[in-house]
Protein backbone atom coordinates (compact mmCIF):
# COMPACT_ATOMS: atom_id res chain seq x y z
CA UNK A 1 70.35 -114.57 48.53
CA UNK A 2 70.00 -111.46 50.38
CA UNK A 3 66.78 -109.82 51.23
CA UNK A 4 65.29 -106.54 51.90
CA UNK A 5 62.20 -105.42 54.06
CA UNK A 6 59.79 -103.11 52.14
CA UNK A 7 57.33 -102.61 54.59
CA UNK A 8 55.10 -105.28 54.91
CA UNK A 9 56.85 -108.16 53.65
CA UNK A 10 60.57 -108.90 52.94
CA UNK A 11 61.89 -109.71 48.95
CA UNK A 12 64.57 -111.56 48.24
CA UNK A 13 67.09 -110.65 45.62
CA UNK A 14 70.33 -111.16 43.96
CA UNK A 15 72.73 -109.10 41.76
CA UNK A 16 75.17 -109.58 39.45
CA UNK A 17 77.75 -106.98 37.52
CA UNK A 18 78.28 -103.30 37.51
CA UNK A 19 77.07 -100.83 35.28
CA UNK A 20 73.36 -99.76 34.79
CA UNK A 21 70.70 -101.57 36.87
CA UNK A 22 68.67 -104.06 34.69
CA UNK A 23 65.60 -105.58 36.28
CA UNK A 24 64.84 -109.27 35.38
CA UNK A 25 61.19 -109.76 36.69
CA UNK A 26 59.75 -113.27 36.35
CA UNK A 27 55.87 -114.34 35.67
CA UNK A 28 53.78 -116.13 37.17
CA UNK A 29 55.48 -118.61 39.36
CA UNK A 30 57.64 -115.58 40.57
CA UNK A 31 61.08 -117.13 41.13
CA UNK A 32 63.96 -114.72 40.05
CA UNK A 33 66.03 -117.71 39.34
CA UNK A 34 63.99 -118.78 36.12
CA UNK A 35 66.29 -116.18 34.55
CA UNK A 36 69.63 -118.07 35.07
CA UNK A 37 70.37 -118.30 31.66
CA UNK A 38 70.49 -114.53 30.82
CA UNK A 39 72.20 -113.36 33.51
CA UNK A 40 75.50 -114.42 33.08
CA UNK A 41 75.16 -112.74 29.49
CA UNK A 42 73.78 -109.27 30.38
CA UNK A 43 75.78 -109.49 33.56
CA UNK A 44 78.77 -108.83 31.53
CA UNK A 45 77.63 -105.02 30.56
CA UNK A 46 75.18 -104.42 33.34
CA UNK A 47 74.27 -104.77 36.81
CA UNK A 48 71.85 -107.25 36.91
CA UNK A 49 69.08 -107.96 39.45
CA UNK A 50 66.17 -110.26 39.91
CA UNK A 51 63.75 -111.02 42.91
CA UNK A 52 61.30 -113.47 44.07
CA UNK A 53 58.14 -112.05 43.96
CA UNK A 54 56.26 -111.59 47.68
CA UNK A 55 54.50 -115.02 47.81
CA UNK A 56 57.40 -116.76 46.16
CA UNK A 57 60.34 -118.44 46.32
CA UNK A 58 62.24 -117.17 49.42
CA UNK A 59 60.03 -114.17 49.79
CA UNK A 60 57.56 -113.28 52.32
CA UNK A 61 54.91 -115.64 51.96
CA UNK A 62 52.11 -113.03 52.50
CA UNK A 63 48.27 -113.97 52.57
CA UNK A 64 46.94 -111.20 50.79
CA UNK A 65 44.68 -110.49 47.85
CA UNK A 66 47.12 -110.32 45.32
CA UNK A 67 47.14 -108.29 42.52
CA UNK A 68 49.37 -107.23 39.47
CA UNK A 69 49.64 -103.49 40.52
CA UNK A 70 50.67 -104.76 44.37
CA UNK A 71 53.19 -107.13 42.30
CA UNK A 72 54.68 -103.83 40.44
CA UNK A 73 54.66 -101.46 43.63
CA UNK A 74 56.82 -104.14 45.76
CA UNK A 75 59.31 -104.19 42.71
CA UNK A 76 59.19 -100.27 43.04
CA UNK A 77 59.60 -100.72 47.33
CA UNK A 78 62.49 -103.07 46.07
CA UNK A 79 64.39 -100.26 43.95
CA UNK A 80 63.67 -97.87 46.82
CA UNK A 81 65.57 -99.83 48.95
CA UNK A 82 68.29 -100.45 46.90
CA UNK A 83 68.24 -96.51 46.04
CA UNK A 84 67.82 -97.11 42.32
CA UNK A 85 66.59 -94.07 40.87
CA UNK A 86 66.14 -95.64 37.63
CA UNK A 87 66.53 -99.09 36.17
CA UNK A 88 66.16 -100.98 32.44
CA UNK A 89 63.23 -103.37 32.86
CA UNK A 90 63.38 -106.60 31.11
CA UNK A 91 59.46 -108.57 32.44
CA UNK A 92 58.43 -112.16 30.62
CA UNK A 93 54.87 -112.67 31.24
CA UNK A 94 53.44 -111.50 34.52
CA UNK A 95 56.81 -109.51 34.86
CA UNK A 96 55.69 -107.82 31.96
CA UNK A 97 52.17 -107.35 33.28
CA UNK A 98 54.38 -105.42 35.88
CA UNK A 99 56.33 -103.78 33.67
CA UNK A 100 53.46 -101.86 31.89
CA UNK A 101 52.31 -100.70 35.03
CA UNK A 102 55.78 -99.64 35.48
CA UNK A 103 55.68 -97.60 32.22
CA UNK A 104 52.50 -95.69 32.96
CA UNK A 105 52.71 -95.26 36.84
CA UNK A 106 56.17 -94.68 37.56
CA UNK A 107 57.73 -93.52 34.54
CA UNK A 108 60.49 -91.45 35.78
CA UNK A 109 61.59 -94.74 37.77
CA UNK A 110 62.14 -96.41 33.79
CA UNK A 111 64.84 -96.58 31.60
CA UNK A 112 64.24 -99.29 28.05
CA UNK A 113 61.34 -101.31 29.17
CA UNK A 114 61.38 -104.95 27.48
CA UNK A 115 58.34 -106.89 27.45
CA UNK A 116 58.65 -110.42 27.10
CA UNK A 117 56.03 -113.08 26.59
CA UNK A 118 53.08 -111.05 28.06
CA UNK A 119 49.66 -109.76 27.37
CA UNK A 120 48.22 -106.69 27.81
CA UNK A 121 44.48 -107.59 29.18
CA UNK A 122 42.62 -110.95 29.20
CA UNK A 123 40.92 -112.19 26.45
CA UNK A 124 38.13 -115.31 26.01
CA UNK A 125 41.21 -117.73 25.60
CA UNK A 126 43.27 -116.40 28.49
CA UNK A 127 40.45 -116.22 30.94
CA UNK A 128 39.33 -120.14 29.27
CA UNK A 129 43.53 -121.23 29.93
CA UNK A 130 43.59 -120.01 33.26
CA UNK A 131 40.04 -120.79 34.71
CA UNK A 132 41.53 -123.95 33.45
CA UNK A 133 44.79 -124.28 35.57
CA UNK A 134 42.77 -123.08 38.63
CA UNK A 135 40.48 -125.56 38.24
CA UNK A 136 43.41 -128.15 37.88
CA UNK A 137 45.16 -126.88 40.49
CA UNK A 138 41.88 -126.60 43.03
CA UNK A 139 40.85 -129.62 42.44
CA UNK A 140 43.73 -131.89 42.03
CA UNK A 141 46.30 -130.37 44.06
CA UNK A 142 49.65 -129.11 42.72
CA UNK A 143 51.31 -131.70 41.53
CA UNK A 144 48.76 -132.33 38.38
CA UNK A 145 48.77 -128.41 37.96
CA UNK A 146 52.47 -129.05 37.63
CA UNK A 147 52.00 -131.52 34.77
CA UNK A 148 48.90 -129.62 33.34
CA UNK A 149 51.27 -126.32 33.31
CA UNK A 150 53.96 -127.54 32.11
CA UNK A 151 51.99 -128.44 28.62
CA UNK A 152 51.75 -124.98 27.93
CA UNK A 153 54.28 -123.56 28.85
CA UNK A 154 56.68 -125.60 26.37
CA UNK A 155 56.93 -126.13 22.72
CA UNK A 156 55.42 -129.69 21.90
CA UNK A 157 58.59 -130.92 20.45
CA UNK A 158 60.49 -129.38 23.05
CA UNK A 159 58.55 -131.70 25.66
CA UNK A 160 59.16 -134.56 23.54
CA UNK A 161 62.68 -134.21 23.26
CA UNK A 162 63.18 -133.65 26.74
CA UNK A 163 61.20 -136.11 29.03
CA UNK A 164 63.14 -136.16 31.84
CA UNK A 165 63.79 -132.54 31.96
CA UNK A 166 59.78 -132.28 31.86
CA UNK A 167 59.65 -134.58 35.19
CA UNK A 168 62.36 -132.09 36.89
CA UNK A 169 59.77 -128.87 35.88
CA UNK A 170 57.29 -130.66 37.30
CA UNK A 171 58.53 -131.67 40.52
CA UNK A 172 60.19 -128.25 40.96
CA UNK A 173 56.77 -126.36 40.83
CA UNK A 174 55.11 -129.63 42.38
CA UNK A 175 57.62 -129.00 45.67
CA UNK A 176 58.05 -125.42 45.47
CA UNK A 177 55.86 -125.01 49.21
CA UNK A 178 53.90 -121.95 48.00
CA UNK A 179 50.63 -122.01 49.36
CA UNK A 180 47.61 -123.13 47.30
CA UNK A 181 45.90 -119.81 48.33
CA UNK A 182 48.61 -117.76 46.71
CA UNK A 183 48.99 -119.46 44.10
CA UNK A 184 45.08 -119.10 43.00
CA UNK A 185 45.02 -115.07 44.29
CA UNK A 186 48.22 -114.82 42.01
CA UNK A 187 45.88 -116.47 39.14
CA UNK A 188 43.11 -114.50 39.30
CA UNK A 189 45.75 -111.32 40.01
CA UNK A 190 46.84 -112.18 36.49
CA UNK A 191 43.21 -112.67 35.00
CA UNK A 192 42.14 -109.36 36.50
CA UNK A 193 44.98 -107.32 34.69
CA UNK A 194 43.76 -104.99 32.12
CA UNK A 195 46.07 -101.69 30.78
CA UNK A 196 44.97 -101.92 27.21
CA UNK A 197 43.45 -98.64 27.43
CA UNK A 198 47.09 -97.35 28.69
CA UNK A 199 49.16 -98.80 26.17
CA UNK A 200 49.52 -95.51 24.32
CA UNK A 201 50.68 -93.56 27.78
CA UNK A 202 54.42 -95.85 27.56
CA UNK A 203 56.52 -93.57 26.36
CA UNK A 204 59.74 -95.50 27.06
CA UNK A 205 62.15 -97.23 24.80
CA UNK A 206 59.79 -100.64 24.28
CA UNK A 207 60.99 -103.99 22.98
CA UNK A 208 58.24 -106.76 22.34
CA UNK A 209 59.70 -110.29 22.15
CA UNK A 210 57.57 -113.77 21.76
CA UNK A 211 57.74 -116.67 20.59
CA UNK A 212 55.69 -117.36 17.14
CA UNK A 213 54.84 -120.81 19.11
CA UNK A 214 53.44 -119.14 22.79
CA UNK A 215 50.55 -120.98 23.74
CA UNK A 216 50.19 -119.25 27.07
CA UNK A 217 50.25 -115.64 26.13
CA UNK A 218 49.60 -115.91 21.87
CA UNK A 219 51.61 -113.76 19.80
CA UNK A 220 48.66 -111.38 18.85
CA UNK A 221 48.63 -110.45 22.44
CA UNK A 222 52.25 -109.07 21.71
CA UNK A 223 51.58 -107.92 18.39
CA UNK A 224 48.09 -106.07 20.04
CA UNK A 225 51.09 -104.22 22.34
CA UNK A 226 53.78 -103.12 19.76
CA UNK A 227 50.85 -101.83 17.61
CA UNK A 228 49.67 -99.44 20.48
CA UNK A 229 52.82 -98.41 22.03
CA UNK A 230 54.45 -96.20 19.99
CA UNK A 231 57.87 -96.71 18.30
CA UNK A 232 57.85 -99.96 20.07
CA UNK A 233 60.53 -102.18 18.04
CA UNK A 234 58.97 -106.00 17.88
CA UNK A 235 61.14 -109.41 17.65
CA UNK A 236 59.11 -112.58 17.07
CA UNK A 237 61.53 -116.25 17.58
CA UNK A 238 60.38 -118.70 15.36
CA UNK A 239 59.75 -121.53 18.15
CA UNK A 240 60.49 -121.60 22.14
CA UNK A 241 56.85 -121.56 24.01
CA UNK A 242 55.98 -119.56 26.57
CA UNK A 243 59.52 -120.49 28.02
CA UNK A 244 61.59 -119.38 25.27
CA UNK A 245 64.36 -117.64 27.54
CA UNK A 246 65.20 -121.74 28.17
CA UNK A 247 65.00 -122.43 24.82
CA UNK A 248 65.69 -120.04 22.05
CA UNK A 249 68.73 -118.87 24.65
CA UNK A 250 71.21 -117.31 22.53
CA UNK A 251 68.86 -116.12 19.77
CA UNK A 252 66.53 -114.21 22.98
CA UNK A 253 69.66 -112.89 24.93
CA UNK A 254 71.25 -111.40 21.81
CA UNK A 255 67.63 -109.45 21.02
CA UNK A 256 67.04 -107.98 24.84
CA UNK A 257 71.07 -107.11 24.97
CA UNK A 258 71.18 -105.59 21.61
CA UNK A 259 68.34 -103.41 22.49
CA UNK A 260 69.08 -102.33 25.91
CA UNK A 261 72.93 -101.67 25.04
CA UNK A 262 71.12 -99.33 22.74
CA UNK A 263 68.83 -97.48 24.82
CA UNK A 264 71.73 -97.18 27.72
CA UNK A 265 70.55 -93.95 30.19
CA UNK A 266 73.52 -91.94 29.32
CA UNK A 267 73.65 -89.27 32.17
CA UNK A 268 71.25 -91.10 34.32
CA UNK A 269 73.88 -91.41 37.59
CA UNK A 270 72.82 -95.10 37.67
C-alpha cells in the first residue's frame, strides 16, 4: 500500500482501474479496506481509490485533536498529491460526514457526491449511542468496545447468522493498535459535526443510500439530507445495518455505480 506525505502526517492509499477518479472514504474506524467488496465492481469503469484515514490503519498515527473538517482537508492534501483536480466521492458514515464538507468547502474539487450511511448533525440518540461507546471503550478497554460496536453496526439477524464472522469483527477492531486517545478524539470529532445549516449550499450530483434497518446513523438522518439538498436522488435497502456495503453487496454496488456512471464529468480531464 503506497503512501503519500501531506504535510504533517503521511496517508496511505491504494488504487485500482483507469478512468475517472472515484473516492471510497470509510467512517469511523477509518480503514480504506472496509470497502473491498465494491472495488472490484466500480474498478471495472473507474479508477478507484481509498485511504486510511490519519490515525488509522497504516496511516500516520497522529496525536491531535481530531476533527471531521481536519478528516476532509487530509482527503483534499491526498488528491493534491495525487494531482486530482476533481474526483466522484462515494463516503459511508464519517466518510460522508467528510463528504459534505467536501460539497460546501471545496466544491470545484467534486464531481457526483454519494453519501452513504451518514448523518448530517448529532441528534439526542446519536450523542446517547456514542457517549455510549466512549464510555465502553474508556472504561473497558477495546476489546468490549469491539463487541459493544459490533451490535450496532449489524443487522440482528445478520449477527445471528454469522457468529463466527462476528468474533473475526471483533478481534479485527479489538487488535487493530490504534491508540485509545484517537480513537475517543475521533468520537467526539464525529459528535461535534454539525452542517445541517449547509445542506442547501451542495450543489453537486447527490445520492443518499441507507439501510431501512441502520441503527447507528437512522434512516431519518438520511431522509433529513435528501430533503435539504436539492435534487438529491434517495435509495433506501430494505435490511443491511449500518454495514450494508457487507451485506446488501450487489443490491448497494448496483445503486452507487448506476448513479455515478450517470453523473460521469464529461470534459473534466480526469
Amino acid at each position: 500500500m503506497p503512501a503519500v506525505d501531506i504535510g504533517d502526517a503521511e496517508i496511505h492509499y491504494e488504487e485500482t482501474g483507469v478512468g475517472e477518479p472515484v473516492m471510497l472514504v470509510p467512517g469511523l474506524g477509518g480503514g480504506g479496506n472496509v470497502w473491498h467488496r465494491q472495488v472490484p465492481e466500480l474498478a471495472r469503469d473507474f479508477r478507484v481509490i481509498t485511504h486510511d484515514h490519519r490515525g488509522c490503519g497504516q496511516s500516520t498515527p497522529s496525536l491531535i485533536d481530531y476533527s471531521v473538517d481536519q478528516m476532509a482537508a487530509d482527503a483534499i492534501r491526498l488528491l493534491d498529491r495525487l494531482q486530482i483536480e476533481r474526483a466522484h466521492w462515494v463516503g459511508h458514515s464519517t466518510g460522508g460526514a467528510m463528504g459534505q464538507i467536501v460539497a460546501q468547502d471545496y466544491p470545484d474539487r467534486l464531481g457526483a457526491l454519494v453519501l452513504s450511511a451518514t448523518w448530517p448533525g448529532q441528534d439526542p440518540y446519536f450523542r446517547r449511542a456514542f457517549a455510549a461507546r466512549r464510555a465502553v471503550l474508556t472504561a473497558l478497554g477495546t476489546a468490549e468496545y469491539a463487541r459493544h460496536s459490533v451490535l450496532s453496526l449489524h443487522s440482528p439477524w445478520y449477527i445471528t447468522e454469522n457468529e463466527g464472522l462476528m468474533a473475526e469483527q471483533e478481534a479485527h477492531i479489538a487488535g487493530s493498535g490504534q491508540p485509545m486517545e484517537i480513537m475517543r478524539s475521533r468520537i467526539d470529532a464525529i459528535c461535534a459535526f454539525d452542517r445541517r445549516d449547509r445542506l442547501a449550499d451542495i450543489k453537486a450530483p447527490t445520492l443518499v443510500i441507507v439501510a431501512e434497518d441502520d441503527m447507528v446513523t437512522p434512516r431519518y438522518l438520511s431522509d433529513e439530507i435528501a430533503e435539504a439538498v436539492s435534487g438529491a436522488e434517495k435509495v433506501v435497502l430494505p435490511t443491511g445495518g449500518h454495514f450494508v456495503i457487507h451485506i446488501l453487496v450487489d443490491a448497494y454496488n448496483e445503486a452507487v455505480g448506476d448513479f455515478l456512471r450517470r453523473h460521469r464529468m464529461r470534459g473534466s480531464g480526469q
